[in-house]
C-alpha atoms as a PDB file:
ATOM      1  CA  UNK A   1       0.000   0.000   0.000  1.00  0.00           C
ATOM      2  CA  UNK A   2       1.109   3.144  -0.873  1.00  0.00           C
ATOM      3  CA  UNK A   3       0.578   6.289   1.368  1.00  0.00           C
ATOM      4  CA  UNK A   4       2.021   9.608   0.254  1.00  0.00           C
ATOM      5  CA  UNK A   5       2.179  12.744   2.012  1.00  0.00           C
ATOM      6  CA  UNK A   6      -0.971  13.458   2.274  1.00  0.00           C
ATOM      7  CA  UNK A   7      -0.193  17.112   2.660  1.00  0.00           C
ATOM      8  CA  UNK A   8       1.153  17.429  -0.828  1.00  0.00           C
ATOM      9  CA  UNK A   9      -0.939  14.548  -2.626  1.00  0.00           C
ATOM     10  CA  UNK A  10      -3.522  13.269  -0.556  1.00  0.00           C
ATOM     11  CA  UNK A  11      -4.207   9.885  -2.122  1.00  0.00           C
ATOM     12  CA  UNK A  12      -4.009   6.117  -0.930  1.00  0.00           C
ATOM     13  CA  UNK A  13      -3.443   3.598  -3.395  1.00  0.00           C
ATOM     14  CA  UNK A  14      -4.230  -0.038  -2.741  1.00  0.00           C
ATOM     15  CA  UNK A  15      -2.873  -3.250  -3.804  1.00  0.00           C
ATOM     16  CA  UNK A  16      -4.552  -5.936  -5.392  1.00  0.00           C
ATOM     17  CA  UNK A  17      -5.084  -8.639  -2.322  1.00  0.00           C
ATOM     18  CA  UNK A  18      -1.983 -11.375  -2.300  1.00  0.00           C
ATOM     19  CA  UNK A  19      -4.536 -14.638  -3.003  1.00  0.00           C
ATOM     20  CA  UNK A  20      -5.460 -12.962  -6.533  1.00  0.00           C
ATOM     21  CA  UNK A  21      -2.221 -11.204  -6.873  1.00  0.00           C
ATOM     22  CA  UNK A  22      -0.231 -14.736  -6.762  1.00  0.00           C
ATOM     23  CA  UNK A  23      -3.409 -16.076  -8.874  1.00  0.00           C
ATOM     24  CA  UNK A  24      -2.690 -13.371 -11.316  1.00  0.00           C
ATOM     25  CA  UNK A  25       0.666 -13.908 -11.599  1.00  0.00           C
ATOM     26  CA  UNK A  26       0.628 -17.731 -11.989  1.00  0.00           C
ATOM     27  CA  UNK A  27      -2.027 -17.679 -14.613  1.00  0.00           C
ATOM     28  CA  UNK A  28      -0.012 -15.428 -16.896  1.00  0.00           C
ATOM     29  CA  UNK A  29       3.604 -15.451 -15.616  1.00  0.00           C
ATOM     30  CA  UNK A  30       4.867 -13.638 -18.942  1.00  0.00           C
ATOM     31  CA  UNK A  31       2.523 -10.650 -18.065  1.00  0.00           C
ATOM     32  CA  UNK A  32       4.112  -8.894 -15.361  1.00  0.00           C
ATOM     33  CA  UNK A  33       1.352  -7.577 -14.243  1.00  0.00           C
ATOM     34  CA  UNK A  34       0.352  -4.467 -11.863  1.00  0.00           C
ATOM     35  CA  UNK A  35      -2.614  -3.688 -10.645  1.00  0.00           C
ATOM     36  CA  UNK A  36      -3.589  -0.345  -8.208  1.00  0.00           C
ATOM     37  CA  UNK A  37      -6.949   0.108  -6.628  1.00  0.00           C
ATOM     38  CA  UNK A  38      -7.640   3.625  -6.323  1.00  0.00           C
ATOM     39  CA  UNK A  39     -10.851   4.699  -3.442  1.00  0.00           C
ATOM     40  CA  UNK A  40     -12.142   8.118  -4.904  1.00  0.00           C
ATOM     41  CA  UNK A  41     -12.867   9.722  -2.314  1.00  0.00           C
ATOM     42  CA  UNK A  42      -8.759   9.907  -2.083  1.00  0.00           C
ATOM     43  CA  UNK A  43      -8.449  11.890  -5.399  1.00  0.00           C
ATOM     44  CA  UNK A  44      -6.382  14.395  -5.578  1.00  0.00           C
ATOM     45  CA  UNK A  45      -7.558  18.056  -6.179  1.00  0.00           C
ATOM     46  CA  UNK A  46      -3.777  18.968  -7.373  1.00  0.00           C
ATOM     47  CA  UNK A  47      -4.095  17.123 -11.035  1.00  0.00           C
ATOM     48  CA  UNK A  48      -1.238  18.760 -12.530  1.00  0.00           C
ATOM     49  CA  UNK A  49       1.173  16.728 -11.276  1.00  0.00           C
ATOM     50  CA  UNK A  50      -1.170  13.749 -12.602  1.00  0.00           C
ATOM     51  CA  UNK A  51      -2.053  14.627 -16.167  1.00  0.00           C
ATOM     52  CA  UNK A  52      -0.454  15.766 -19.369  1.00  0.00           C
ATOM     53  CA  UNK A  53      -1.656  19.044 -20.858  1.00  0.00           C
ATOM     54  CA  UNK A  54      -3.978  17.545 -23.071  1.00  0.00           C
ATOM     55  CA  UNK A  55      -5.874  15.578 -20.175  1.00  0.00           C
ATOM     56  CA  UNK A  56      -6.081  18.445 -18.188  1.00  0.00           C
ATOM     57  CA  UNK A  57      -7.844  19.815 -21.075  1.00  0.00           C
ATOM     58  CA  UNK A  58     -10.455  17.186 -21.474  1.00  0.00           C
ATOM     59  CA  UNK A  59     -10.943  16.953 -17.337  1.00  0.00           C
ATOM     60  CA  UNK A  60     -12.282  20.576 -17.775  1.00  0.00           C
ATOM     61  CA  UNK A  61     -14.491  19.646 -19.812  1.00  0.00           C
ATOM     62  CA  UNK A  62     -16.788  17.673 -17.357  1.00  0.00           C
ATOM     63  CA  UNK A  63     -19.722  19.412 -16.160  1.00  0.00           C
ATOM     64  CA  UNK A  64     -20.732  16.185 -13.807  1.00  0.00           C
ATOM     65  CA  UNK A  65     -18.706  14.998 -10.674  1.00  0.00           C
ATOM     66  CA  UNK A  66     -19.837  11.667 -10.753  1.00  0.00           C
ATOM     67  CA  UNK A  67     -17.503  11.391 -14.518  1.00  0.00           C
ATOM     68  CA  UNK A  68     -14.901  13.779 -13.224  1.00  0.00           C
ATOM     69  CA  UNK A  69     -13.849  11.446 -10.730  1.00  0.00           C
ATOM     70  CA  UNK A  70     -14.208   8.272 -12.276  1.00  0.00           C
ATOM     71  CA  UNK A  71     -12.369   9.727 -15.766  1.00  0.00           C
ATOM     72  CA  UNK A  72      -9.556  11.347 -13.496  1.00  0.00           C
ATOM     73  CA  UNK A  73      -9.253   8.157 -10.622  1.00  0.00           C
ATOM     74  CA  UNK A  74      -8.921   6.273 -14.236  1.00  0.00           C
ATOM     75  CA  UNK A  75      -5.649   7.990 -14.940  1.00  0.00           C
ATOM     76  CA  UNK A  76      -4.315   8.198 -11.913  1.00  0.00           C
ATOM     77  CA  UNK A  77      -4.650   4.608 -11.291  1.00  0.00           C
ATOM     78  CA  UNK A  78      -2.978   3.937 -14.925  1.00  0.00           C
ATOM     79  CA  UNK A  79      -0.249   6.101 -14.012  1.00  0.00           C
ATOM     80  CA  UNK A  80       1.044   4.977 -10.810  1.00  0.00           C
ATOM     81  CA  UNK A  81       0.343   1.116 -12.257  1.00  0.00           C
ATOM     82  CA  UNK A  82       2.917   2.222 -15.082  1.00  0.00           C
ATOM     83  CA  UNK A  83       4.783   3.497 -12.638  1.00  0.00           C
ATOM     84  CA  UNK A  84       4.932   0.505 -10.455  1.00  0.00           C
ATOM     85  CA  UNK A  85       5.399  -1.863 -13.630  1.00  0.00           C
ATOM     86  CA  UNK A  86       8.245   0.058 -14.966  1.00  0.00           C
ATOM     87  CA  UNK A  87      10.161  -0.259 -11.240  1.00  0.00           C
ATOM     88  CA  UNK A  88       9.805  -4.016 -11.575  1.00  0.00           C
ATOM     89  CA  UNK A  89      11.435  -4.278 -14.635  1.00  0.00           C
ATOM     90  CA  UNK A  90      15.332  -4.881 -14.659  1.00  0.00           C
ATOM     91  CA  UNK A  91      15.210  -3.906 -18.415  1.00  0.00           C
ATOM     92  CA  UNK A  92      13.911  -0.454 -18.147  1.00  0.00           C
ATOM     93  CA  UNK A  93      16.333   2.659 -16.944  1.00  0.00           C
ATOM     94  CA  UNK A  94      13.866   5.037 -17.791  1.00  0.00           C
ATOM     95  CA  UNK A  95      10.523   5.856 -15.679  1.00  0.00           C
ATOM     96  CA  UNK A  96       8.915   8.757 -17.417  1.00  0.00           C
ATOM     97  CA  UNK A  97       6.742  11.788 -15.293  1.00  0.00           C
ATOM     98  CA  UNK A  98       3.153  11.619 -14.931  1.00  0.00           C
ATOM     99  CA  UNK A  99       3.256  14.480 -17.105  1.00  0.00           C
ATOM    100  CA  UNK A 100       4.846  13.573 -19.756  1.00  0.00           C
ATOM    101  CA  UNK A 101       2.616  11.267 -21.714  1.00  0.00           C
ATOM    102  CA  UNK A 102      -0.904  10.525 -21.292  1.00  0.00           C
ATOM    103  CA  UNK A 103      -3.918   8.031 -21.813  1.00  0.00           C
ATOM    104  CA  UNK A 104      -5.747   7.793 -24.429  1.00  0.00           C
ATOM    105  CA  UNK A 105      -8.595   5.980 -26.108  1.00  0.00           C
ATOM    106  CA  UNK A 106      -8.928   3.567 -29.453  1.00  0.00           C
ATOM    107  CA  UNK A 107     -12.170   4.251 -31.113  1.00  0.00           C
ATOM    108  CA  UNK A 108     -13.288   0.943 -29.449  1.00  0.00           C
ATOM    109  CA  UNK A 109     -12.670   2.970 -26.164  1.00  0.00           C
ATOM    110  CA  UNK A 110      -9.978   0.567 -25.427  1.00  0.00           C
ATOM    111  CA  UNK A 111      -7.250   2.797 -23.528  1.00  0.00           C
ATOM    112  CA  UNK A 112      -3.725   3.136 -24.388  1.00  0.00           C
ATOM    113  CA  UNK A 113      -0.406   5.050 -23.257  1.00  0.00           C
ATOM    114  CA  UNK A 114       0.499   7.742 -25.536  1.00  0.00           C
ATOM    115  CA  UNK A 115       2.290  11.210 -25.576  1.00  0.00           C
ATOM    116  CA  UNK A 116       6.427  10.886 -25.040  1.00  0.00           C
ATOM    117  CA  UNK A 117       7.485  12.878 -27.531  1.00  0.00           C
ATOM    118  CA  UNK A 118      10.830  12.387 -29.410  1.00  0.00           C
ATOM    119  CA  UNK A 119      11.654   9.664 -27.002  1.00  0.00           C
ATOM    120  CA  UNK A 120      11.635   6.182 -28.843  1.00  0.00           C
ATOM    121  CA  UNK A 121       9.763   4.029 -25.529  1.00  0.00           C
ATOM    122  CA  UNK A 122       7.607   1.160 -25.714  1.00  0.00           C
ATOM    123  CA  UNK A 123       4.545   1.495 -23.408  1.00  0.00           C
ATOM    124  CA  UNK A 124       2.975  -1.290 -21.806  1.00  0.00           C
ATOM    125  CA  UNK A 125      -0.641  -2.718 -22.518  1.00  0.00           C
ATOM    126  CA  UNK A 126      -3.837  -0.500 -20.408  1.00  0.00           C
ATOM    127  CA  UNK A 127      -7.297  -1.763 -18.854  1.00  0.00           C
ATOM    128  CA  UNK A 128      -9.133   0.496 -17.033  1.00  0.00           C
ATOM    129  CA  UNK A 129     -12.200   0.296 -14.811  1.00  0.00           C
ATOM    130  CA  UNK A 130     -14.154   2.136 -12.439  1.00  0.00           C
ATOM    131  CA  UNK A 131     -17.261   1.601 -10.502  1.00  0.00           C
ATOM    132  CA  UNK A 132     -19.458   3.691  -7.690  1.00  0.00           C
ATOM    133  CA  UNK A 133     -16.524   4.376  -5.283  1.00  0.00           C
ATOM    134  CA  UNK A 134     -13.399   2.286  -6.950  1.00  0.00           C
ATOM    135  CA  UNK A 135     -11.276   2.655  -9.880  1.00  0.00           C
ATOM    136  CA  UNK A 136      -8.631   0.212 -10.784  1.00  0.00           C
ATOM    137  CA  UNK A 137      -5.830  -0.100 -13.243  1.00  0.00           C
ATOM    138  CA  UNK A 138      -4.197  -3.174 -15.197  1.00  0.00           C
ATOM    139  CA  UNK A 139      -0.585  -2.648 -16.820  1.00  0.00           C
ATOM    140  CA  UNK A 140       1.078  -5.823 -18.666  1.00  0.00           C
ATOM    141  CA  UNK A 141       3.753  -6.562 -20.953  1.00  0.00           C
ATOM    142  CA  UNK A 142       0.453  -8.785 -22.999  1.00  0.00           C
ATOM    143  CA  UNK A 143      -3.208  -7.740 -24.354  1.00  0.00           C
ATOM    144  CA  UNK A 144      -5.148  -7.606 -20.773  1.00  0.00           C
ATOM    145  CA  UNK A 145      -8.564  -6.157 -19.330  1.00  0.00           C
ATOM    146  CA  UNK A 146      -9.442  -5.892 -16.039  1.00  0.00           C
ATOM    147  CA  UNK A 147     -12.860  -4.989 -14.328  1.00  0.00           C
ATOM    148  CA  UNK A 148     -14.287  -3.931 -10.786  1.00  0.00           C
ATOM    149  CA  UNK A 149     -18.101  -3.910  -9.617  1.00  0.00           C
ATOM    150  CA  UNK A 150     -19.901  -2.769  -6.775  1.00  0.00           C
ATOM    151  CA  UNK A 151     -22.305  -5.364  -5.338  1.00  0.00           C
ATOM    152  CA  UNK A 152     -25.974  -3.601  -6.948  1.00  0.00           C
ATOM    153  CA  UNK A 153     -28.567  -5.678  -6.455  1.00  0.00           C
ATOM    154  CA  UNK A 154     -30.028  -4.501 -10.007  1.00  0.00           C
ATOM    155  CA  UNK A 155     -27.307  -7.542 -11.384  1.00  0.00           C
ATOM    156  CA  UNK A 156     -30.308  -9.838  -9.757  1.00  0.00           C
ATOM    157  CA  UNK A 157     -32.886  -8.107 -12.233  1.00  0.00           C
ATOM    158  CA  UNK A 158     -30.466  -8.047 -15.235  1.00  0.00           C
ATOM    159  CA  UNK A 159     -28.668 -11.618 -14.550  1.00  0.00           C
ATOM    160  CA  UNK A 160     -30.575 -12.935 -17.904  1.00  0.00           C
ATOM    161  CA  UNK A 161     -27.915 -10.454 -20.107  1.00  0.00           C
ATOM    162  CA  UNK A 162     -24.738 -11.895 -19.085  1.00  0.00           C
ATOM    163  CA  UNK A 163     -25.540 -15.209 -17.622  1.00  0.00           C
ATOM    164  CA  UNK A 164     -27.352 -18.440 -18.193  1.00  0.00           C
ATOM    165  CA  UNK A 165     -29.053 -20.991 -15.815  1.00  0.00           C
ATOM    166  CA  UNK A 166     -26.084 -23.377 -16.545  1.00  0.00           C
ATOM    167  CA  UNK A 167     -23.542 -21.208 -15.319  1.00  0.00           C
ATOM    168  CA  UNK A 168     -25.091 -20.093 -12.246  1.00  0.00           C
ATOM    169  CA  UNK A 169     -25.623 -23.462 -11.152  1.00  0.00           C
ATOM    170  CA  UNK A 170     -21.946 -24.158 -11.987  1.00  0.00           C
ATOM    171  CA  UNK A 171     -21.275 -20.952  -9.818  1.00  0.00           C
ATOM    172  CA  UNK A 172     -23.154 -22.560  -6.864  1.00  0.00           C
ATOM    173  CA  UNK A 173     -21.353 -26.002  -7.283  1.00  0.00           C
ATOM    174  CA  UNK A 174     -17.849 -24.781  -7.252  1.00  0.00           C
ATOM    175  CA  UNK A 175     -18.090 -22.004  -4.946  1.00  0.00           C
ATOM    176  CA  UNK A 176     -20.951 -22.630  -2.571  1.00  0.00           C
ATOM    177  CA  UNK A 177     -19.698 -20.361   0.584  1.00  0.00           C
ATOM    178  CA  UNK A 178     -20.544 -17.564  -2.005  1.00  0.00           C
ATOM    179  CA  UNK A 179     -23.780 -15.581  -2.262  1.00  0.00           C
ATOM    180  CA  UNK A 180     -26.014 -15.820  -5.107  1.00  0.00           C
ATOM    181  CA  UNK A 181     -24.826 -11.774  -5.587  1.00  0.00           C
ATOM    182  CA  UNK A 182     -21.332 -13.015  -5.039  1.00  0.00           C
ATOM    183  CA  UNK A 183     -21.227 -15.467  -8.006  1.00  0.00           C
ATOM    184  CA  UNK A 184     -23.358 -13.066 -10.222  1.00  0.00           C
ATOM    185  CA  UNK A 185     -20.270 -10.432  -9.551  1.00  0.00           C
ATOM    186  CA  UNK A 186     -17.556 -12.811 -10.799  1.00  0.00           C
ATOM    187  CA  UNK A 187     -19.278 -13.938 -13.695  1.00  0.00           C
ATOM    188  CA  UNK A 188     -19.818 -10.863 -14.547  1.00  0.00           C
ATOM    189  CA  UNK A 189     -16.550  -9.217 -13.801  1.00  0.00           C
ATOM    190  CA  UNK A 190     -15.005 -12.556 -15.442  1.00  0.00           C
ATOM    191  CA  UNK A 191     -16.854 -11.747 -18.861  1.00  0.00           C
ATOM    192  CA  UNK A 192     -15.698  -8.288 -18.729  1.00  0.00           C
ATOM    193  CA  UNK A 193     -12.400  -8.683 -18.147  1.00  0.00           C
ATOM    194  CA  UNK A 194     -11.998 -11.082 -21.104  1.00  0.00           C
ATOM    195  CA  UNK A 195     -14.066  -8.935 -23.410  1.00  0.00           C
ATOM    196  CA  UNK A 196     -12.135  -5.944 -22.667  1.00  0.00           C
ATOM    197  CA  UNK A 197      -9.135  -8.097 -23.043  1.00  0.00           C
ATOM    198  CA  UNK A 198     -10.298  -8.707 -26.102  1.00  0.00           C
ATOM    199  CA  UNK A 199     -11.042  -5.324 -27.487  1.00  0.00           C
ATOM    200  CA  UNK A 200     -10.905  -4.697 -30.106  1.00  0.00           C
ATOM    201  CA  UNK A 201     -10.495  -7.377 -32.120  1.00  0.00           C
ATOM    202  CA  UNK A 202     -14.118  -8.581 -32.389  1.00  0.00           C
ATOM    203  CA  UNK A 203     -15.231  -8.365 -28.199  1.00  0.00           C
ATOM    204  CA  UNK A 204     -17.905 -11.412 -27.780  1.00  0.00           C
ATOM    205  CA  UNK A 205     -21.699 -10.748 -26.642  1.00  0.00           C
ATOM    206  CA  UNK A 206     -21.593 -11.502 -23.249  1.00  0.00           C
ATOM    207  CA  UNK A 207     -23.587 -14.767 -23.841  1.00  0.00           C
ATOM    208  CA  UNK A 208     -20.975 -15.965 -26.554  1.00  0.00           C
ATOM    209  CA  UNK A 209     -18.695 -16.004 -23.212  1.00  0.00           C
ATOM    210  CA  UNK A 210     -19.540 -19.498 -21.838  1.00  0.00           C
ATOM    211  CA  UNK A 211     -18.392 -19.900 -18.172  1.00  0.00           C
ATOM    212  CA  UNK A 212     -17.074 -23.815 -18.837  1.00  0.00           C
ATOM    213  CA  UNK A 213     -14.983 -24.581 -15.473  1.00  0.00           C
ATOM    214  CA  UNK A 214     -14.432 -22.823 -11.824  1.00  0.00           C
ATOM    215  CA  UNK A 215     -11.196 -23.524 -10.155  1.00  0.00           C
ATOM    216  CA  UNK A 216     -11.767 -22.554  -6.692  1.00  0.00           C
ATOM    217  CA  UNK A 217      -8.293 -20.982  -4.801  1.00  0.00           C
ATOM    218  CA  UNK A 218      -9.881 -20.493  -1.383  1.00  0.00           C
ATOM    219  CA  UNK A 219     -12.755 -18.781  -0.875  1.00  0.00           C
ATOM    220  CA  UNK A 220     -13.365 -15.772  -2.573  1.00  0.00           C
ATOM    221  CA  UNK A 221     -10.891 -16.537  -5.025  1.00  0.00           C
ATOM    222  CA  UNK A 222     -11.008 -18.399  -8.259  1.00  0.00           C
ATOM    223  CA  UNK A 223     -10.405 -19.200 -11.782  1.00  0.00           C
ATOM    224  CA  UNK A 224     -13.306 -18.979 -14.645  1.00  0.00           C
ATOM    225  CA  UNK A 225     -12.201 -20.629 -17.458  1.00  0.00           C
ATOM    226  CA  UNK A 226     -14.283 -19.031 -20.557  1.00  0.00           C
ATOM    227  CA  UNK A 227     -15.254 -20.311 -24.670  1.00  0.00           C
ATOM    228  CA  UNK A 228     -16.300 -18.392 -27.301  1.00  0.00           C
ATOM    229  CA  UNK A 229     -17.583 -19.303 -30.260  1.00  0.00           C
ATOM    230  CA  UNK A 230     -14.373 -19.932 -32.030  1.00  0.00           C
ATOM    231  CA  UNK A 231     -13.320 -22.580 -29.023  1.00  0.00           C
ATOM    232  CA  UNK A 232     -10.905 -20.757 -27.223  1.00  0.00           C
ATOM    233  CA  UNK A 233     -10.386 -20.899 -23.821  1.00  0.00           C
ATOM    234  CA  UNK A 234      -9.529 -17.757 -21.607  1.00  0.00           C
ATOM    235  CA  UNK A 235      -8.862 -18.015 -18.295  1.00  0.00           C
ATOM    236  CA  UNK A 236      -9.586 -15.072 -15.556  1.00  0.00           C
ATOM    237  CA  UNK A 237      -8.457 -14.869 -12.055  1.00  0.00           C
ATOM    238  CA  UNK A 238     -11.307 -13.190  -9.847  1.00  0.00           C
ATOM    239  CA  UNK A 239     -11.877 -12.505  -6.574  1.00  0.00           C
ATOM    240  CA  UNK A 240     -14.830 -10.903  -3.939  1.00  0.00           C
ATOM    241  CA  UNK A 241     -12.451  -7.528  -2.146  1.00  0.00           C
ATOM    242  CA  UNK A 242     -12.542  -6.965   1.456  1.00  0.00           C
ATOM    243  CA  UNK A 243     -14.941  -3.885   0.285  1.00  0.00           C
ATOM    244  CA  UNK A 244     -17.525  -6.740  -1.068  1.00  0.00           C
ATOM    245  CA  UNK A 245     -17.132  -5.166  -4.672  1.00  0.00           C
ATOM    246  CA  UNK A 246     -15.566  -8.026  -7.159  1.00  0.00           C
ATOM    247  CA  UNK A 247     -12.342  -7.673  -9.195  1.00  0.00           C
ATOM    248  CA  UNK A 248     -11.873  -9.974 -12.311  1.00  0.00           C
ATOM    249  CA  UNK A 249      -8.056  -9.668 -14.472  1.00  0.00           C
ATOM    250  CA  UNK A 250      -7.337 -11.618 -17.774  1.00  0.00           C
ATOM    251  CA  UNK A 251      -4.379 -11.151 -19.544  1.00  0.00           C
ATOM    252  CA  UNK A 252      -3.396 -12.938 -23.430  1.00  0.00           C
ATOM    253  CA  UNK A 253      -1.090 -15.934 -21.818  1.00  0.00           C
ATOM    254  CA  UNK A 254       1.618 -16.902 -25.032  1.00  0.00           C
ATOM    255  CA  UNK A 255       2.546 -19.996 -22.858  1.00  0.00           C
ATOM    256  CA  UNK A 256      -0.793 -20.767 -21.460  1.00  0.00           C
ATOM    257  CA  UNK A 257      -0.525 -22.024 -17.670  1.00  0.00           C
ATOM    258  CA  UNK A 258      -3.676 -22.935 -15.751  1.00  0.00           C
ATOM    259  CA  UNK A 259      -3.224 -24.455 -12.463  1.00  0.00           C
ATOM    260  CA  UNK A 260      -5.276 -27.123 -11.020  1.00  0.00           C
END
């Protein structure tokens, strides 16, 4: 956990929790993943030491507080995970500022790192996701998407859109200490994660995302193992938070390397 003066930058970044973390790391070991949960409520009022000057200009242009914070806790989050990926790597000497390049968005709204000009650097891949009072970030060296949800009831009265009787009764045979809200949150933070993953390269409805095996790691943590309709399998490590809001991260594995 990271805790800066909160004087200067009042903001307290979280880790993702170890059992997911080493799930994470095992499922795609030639990610290198980092991941940073960010609580709004801890965002920063001093952006300029967060955002390039062409995100400052698009922040100003948010009428609503609700988007202003999940937009900036987006970038925030994306920067210190780049930030924590590039001190784990041996192979780079070069950590850039926050200001000095930016995020930006594919026309598929897939994010991206952008902005270092006339310096020849190789950014990582970018999932972003943000939800009620949470936004999280996913760097890796590989094609990834993460997602986090709060735990809405309303997922009970729209449960038909993403999931299938099938799949909820594999939910409730594999991980059985889990509510019925609790299993609806990983499947659908599962299919997220792989369609954002995905993105965009043709992203799957979320009911050509067939939930095929659960792998339980000790309760609240698994591994979904997803088809689609051209038979591949993705696997996602996911997880129920401390905060009861679920937390789902897939990554493109070149080796693939699921344990059992």
């Amino acid at each position: 956990m990271f805790r800066p003066n909160k004087e200067k930058q009042p903001i307290l970044f979280e880790s993702l929790p170890g059992g997911i973390s080493n799930l994470g790391n095992t499922l795609f070991p030639n990610s290198l993943l980092s991941v940073v949960i960010l609580p709004l409520t801890y965002i920063s009022t001093q952006t300029k030491q967060w955002l390039h000057e062409k995100e400052l200009i698009k922040l100003s242009g948010f009428s609503f507080e609700k988007r202003h914070r999940e937009w900036l806790g987006g970038r925030i989050c994306s920067k210190q995970g780049l930030h924590t990926f590039l001190q784990q790597q041996d192979s780079f000497q070069f950590i850039p500022e926050h200001q000095q390049y930016r995020v930006a968005s594919e026309e598929s709204g897939k994010p991206y790192f952008t902005g270092l000009n006339e310096i020849d650097f190789l950014f990582p891949e970018l999932s972003i996701s943000h939800s009620k009072d949470f936004a999280t970030a996913l760097i890796s060296k590989t094609r990834c998407g993460i997602d986090i949800q709060y735990p809405a009831d309303n997922l009970y009265r729209v449960k038909e859109k993403f999931s299938t009787e099938t799949e909820e009764v594999l939910l409730q045979q594999a991980l059985p200490e889990l509510s019925t809200l609790q299993q609806l949150i990983l499947l659908w933070t599962g299919k997220e994660a792989v369609k954002k993953m995905l993105s965009p390269r043709g992203i799957p409805g979320f009911h050509e995302l067939v939930l095929q095996k659960i792998i339980s790691h000790g309760t609240p943590t698994a591994i979904l193992n997803f088809s689609t309709p051209g038979e591949n399998i993705f696997s996602v490590a996911a997880s129920i938070l401390n905060t009861g809001y679920g937390i789902a991260l897939c990554c493109e594995n070149r080796q693939p390397s699921t344990p059992c």
